[in-house]
PDB file of N, CA and C in Angstrom:
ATOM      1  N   UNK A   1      -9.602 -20.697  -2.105  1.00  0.00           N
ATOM      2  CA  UNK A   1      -9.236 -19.309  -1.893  1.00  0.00           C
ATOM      3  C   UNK A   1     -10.067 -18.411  -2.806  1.00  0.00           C
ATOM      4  N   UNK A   2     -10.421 -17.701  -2.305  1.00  0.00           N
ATOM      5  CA  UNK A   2     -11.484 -16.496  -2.995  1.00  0.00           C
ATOM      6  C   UNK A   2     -10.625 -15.335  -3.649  1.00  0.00           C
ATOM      7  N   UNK A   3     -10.970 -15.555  -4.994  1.00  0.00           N
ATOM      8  CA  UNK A   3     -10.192 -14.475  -5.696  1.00  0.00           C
ATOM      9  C   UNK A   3     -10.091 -12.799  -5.623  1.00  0.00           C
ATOM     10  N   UNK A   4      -9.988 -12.124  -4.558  1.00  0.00           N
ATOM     11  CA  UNK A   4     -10.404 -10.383  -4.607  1.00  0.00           C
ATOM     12  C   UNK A   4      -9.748  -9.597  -5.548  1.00  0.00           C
ATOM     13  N   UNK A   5      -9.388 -10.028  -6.730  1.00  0.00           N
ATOM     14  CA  UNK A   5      -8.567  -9.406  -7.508  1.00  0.00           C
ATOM     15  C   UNK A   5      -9.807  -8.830  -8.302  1.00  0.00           C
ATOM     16  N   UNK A   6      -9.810  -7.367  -8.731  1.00  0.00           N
ATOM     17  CA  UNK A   6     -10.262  -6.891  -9.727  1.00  0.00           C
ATOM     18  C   UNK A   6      -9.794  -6.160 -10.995  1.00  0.00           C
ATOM     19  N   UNK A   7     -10.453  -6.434 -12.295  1.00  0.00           N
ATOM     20  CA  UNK A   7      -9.651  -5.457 -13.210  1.00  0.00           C
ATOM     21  C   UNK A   7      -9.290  -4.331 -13.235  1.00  0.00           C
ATOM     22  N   UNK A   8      -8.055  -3.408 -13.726  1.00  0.00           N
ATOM     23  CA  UNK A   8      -7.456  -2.406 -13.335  1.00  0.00           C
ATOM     24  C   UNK A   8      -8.027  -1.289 -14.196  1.00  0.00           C
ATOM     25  N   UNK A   9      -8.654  -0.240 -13.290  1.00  0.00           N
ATOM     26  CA  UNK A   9      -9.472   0.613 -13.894  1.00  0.00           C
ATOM     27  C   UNK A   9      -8.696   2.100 -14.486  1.00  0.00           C
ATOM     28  N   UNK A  10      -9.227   2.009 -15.869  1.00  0.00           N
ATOM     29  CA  UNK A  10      -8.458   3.044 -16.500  1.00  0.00           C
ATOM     30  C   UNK A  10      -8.854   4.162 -16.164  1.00  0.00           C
ATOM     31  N   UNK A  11      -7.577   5.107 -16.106  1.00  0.00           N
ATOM     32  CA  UNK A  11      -7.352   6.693 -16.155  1.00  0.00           C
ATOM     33  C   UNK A  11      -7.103   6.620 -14.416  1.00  0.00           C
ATOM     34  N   UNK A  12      -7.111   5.772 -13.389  1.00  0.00           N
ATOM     35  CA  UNK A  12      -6.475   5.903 -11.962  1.00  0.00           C
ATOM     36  C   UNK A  12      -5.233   5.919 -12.066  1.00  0.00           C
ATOM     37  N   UNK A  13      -4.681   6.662 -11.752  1.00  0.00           N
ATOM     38  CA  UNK A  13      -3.524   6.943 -11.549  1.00  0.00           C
ATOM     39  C   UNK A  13      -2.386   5.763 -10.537  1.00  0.00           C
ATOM     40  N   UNK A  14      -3.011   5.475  -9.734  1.00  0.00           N
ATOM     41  CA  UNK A  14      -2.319   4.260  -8.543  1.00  0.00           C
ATOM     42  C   UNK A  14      -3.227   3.099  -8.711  1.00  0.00           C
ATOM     43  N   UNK A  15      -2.441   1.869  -8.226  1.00  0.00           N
ATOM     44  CA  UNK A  15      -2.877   0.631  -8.060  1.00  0.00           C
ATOM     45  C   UNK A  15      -3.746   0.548  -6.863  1.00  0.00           C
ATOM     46  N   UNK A  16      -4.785  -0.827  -6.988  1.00  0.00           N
ATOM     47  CA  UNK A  16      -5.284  -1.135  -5.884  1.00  0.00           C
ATOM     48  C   UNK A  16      -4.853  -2.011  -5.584  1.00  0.00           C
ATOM     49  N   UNK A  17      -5.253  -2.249  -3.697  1.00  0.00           N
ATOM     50  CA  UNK A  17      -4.675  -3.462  -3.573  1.00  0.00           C
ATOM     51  C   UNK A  17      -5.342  -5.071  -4.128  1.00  0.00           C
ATOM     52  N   UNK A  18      -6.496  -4.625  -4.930  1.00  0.00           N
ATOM     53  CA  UNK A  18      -6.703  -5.652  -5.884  1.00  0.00           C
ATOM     54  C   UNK A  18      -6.031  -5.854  -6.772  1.00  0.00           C
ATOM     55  N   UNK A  19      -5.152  -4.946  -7.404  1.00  0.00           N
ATOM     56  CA  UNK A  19      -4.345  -5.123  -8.685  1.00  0.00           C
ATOM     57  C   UNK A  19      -3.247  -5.725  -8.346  1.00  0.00           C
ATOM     58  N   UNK A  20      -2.959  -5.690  -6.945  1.00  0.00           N
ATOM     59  CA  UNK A  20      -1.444  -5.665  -6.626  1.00  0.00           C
ATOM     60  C   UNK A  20      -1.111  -7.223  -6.623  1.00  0.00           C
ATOM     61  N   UNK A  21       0.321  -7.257  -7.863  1.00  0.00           N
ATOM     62  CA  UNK A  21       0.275  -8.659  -8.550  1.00  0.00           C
ATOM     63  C   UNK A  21       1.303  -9.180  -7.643  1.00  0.00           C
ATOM     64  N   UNK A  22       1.859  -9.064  -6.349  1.00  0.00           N
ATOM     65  CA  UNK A  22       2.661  -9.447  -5.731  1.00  0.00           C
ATOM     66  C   UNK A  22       2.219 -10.352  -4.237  1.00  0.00           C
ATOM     67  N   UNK A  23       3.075 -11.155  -3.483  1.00  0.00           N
ATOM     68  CA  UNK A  23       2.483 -11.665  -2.602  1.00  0.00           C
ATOM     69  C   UNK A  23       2.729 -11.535  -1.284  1.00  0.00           C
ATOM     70  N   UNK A  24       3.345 -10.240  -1.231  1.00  0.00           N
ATOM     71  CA  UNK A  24       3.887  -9.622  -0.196  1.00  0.00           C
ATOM     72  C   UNK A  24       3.817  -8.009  -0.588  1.00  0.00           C
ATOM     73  N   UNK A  25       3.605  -7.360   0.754  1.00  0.00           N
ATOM     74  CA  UNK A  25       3.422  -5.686   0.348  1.00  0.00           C
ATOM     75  C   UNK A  25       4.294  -5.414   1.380  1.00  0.00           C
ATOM     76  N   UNK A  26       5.810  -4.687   0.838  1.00  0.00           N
ATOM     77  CA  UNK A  26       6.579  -4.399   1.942  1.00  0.00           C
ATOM     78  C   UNK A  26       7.069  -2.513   2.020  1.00  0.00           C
ATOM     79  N   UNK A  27       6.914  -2.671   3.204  1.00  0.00           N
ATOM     80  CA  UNK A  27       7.505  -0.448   3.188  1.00  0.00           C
ATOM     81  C   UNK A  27       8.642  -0.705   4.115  1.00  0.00           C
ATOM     82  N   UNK A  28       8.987   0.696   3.891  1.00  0.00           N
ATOM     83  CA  UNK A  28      10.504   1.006   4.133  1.00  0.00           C
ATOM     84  C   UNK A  28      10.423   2.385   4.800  1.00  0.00           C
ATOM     85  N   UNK A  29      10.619   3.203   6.135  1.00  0.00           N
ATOM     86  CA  UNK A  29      10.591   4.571   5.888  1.00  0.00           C
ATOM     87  C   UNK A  29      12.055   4.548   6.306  1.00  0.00           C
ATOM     88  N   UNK A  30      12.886   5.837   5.131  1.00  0.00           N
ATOM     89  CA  UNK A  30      14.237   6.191   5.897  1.00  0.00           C
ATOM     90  C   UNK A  30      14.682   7.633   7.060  1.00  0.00           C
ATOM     91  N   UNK A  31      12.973   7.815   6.982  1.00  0.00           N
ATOM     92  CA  UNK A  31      13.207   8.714   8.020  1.00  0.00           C
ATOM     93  C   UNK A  31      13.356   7.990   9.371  1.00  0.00           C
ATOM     94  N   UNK A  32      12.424   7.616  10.076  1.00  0.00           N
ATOM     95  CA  UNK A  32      12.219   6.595  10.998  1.00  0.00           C
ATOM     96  C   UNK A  32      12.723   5.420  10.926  1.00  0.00           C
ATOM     97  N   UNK A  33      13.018   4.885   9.953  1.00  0.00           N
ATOM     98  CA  UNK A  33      13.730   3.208  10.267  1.00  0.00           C
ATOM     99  C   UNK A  33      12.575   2.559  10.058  1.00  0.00           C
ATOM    100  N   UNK A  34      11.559   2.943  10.075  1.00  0.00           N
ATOM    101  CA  UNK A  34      10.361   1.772   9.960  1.00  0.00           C
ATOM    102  C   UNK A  34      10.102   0.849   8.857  1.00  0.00           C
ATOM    103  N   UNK A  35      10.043  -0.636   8.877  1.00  0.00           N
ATOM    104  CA  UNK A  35      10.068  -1.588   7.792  1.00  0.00           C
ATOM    105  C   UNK A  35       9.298  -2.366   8.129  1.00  0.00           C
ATOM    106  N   UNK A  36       8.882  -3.024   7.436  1.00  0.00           N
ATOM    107  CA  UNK A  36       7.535  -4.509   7.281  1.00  0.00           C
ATOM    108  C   UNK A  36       7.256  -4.991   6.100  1.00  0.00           C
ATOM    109  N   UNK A  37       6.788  -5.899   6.475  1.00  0.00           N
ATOM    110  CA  UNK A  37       6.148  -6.473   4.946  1.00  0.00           C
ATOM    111  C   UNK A  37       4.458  -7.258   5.372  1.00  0.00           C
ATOM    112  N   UNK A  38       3.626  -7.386   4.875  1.00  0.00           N
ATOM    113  CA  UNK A  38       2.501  -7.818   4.896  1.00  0.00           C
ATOM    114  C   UNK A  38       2.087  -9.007   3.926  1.00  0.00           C
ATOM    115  N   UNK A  39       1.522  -9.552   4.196  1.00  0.00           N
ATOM    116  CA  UNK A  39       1.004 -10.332   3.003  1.00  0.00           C
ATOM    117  C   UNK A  39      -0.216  -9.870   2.564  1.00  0.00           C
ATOM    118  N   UNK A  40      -0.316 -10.210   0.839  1.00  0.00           N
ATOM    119  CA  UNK A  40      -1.247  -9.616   0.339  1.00  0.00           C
ATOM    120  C   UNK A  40      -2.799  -9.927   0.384  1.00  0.00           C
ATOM    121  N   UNK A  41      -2.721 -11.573   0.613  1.00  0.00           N
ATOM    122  CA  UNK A  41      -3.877 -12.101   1.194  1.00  0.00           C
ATOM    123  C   UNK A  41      -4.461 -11.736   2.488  1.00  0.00           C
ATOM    124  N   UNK A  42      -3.657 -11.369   3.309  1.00  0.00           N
ATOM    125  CA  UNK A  42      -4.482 -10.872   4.830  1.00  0.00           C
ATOM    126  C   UNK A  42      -4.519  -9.245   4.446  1.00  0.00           C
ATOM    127  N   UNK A  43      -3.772  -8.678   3.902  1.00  0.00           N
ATOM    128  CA  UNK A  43      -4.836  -7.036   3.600  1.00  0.00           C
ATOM    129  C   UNK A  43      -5.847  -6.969   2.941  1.00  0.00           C
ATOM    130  N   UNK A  44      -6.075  -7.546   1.935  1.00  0.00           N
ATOM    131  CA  UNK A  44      -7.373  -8.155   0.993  1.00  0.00           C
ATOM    132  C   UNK A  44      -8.305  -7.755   1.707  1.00  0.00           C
ATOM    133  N   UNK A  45      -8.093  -9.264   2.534  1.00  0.00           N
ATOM    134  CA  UNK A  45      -9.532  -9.329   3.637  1.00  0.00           C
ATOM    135  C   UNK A  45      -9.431  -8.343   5.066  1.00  0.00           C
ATOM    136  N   UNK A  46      -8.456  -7.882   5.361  1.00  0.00           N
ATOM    137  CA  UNK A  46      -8.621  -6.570   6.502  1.00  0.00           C
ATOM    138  C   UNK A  46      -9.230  -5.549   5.634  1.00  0.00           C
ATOM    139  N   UNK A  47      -8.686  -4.839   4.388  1.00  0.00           N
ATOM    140  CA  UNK A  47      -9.364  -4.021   3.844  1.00  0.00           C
ATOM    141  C   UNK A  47      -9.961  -3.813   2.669  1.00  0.00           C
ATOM    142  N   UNK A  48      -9.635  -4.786   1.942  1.00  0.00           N
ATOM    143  CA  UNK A  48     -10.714  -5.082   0.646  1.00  0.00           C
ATOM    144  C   UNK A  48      -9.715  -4.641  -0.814  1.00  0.00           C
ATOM    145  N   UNK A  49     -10.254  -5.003  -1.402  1.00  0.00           N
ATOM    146  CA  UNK A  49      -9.480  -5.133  -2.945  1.00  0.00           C
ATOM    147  C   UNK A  49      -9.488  -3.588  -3.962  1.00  0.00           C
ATOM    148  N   UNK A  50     -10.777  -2.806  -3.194  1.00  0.00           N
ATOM    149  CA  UNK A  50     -10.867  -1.296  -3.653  1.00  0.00           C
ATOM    150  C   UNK A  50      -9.796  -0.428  -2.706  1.00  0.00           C
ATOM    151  N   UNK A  51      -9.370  -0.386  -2.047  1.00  0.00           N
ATOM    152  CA  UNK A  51      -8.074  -0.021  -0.688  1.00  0.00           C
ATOM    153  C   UNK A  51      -6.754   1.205  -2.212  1.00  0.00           C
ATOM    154  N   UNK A  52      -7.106   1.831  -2.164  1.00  0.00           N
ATOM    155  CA  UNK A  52      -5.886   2.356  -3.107  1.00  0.00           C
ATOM    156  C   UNK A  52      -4.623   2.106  -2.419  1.00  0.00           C
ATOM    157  N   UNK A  53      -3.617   1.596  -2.663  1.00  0.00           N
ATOM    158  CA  UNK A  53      -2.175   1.894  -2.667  1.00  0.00           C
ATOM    159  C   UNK A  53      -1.691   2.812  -1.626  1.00  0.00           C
ATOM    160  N   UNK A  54      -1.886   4.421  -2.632  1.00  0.00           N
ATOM    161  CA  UNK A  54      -1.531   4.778  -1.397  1.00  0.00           C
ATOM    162  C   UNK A  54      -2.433   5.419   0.047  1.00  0.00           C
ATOM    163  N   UNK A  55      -3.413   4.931   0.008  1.00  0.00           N
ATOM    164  CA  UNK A  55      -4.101   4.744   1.239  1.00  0.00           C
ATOM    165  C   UNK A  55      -3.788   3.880   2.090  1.00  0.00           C
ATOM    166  N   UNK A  56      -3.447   2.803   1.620  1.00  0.00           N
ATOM    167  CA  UNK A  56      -2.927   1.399   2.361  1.00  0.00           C
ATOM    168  C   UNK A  56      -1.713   1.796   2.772  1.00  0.00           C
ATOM    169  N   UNK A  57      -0.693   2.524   2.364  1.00  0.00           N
ATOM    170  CA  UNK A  57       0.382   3.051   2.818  1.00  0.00           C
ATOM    171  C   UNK A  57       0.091   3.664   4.626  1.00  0.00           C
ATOM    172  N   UNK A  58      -0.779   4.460   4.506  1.00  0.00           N
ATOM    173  CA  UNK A  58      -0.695   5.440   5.504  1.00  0.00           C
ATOM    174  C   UNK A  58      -1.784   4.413   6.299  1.00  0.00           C
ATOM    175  N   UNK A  59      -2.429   3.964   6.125  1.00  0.00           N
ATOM    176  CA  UNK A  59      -3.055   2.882   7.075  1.00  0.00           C
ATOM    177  C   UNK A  59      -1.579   2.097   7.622  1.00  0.00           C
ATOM    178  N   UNK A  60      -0.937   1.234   7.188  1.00  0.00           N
ATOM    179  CA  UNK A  60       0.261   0.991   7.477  1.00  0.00           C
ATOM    180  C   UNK A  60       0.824   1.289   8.478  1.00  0.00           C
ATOM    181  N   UNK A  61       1.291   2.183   8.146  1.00  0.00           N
ATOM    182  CA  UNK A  61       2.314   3.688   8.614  1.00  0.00           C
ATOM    183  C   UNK A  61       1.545   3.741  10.420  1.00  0.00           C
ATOM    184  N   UNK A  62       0.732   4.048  10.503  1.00  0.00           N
ATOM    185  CA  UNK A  62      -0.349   4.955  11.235  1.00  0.00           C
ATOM    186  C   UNK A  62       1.008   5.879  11.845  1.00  0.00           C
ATOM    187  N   UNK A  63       1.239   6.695  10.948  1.00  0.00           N
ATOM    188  CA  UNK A  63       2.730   7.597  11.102  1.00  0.00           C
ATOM    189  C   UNK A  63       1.890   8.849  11.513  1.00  0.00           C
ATOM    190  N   UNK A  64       1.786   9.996  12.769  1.00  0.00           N
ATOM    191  CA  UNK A  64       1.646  11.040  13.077  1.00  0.00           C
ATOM    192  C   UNK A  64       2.000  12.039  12.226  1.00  0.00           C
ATOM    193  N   UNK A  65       3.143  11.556  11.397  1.00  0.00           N
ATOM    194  CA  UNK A  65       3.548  12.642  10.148  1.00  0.00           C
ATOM    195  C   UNK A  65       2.837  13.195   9.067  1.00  0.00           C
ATOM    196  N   UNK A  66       1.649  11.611   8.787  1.00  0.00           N
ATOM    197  CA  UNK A  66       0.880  11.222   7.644  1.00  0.00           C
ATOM    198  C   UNK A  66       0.204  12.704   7.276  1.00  0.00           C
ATOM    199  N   UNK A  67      -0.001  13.926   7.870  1.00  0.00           N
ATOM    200  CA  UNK A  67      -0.733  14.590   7.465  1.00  0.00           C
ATOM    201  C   UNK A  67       0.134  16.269   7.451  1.00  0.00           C
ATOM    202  N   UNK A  68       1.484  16.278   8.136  1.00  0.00           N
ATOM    203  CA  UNK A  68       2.146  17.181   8.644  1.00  0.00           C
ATOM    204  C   UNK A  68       3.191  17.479   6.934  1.00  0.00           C
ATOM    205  N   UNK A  69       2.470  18.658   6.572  1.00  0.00           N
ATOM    206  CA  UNK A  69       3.136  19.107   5.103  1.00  0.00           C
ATOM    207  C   UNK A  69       4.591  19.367   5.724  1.00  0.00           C
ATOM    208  N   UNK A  70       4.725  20.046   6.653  1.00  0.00           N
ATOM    209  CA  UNK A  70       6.268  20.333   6.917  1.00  0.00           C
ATOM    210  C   UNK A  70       7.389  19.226   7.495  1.00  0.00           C
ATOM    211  N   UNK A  71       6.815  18.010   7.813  1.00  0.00           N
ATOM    212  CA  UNK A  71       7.469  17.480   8.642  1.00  0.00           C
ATOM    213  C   UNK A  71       7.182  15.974   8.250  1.00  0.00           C
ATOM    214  N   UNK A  72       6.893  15.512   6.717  1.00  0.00           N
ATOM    215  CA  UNK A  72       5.696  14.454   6.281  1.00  0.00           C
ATOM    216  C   UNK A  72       6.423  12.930   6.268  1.00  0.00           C
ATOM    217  N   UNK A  73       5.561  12.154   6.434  1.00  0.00           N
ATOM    218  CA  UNK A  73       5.764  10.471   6.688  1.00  0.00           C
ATOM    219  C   UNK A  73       6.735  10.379   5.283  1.00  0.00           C
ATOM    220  N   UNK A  74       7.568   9.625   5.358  1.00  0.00           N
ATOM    221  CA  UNK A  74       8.157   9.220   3.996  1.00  0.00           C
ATOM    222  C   UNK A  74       8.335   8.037   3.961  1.00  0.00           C
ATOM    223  N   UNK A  75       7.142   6.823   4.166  1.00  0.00           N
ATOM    224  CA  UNK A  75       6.864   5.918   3.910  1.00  0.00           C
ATOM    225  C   UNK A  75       6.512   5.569   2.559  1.00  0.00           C
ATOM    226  N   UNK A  76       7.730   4.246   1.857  1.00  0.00           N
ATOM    227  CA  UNK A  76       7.256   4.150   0.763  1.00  0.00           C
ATOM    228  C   UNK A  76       7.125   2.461   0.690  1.00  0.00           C
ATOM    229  N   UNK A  77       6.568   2.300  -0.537  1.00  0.00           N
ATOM    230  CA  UNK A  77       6.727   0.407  -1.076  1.00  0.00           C
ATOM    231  C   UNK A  77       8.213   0.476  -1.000  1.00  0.00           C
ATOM    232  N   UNK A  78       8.608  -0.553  -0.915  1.00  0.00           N
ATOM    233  CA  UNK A  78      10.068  -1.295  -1.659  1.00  0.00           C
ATOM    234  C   UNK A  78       9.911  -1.548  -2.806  1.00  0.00           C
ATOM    235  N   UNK A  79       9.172  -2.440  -3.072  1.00  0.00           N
ATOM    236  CA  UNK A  79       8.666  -2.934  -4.885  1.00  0.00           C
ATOM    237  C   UNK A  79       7.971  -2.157  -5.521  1.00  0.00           C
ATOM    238  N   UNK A  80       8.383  -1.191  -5.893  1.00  0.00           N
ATOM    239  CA  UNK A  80       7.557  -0.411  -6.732  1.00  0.00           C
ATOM    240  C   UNK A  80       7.331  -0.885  -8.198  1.00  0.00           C
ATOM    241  N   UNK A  81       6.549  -1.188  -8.733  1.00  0.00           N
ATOM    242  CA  UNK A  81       6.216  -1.804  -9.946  1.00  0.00           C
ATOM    243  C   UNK A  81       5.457  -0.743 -11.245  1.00  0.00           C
ATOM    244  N   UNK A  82       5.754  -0.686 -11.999  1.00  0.00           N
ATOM    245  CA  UNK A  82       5.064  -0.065 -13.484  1.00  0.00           C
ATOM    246  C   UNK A  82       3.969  -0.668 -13.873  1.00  0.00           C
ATOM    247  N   UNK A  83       3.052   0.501 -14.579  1.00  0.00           N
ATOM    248  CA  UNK A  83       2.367   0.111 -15.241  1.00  0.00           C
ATOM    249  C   UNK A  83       2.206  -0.127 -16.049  1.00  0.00           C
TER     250      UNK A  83
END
């Protein structure tokens, strides 16, 4: 297995999905009901280890809301983790 993990670069504010120390990436929206979980090894390689967080969110999502300030996706992680 090929490692895509990279070190976590200071002063970014969000994780990548290289950093992401978990083995599952799961969302939740409670507007919509929408839920899943992914594994972290097949997003890796769909979108690569530079993928920010919350970009990978709205890739996810592909929610029509994603861009609507008044009316917006409220897709989040479940596991939200600290830095």
């Amino acid at each position: 297995m090929v490692d895509h993990r990279r070190e976590p670069m200071v002063g970014r504010g969000s994780w990548s999905l290289g950093e992401w120390p978990l083995l599952l990436v799961r969302v939740l929206c409670d507007k919509c009901g929408r839920a899943g979980q992914y594994r972290t090894d097949k997003l890796l390689e769909q979108h690569g280890a530079g993928t920010t967080m919350p970009d990978l969110r709205h890739i996810i999502a592909q929610c029509p809301r994603r861009n609507n300030h008044s009316d917006p996706c409220m897709i989040v992680f479940v596991d939200r983790l600290e830095r």
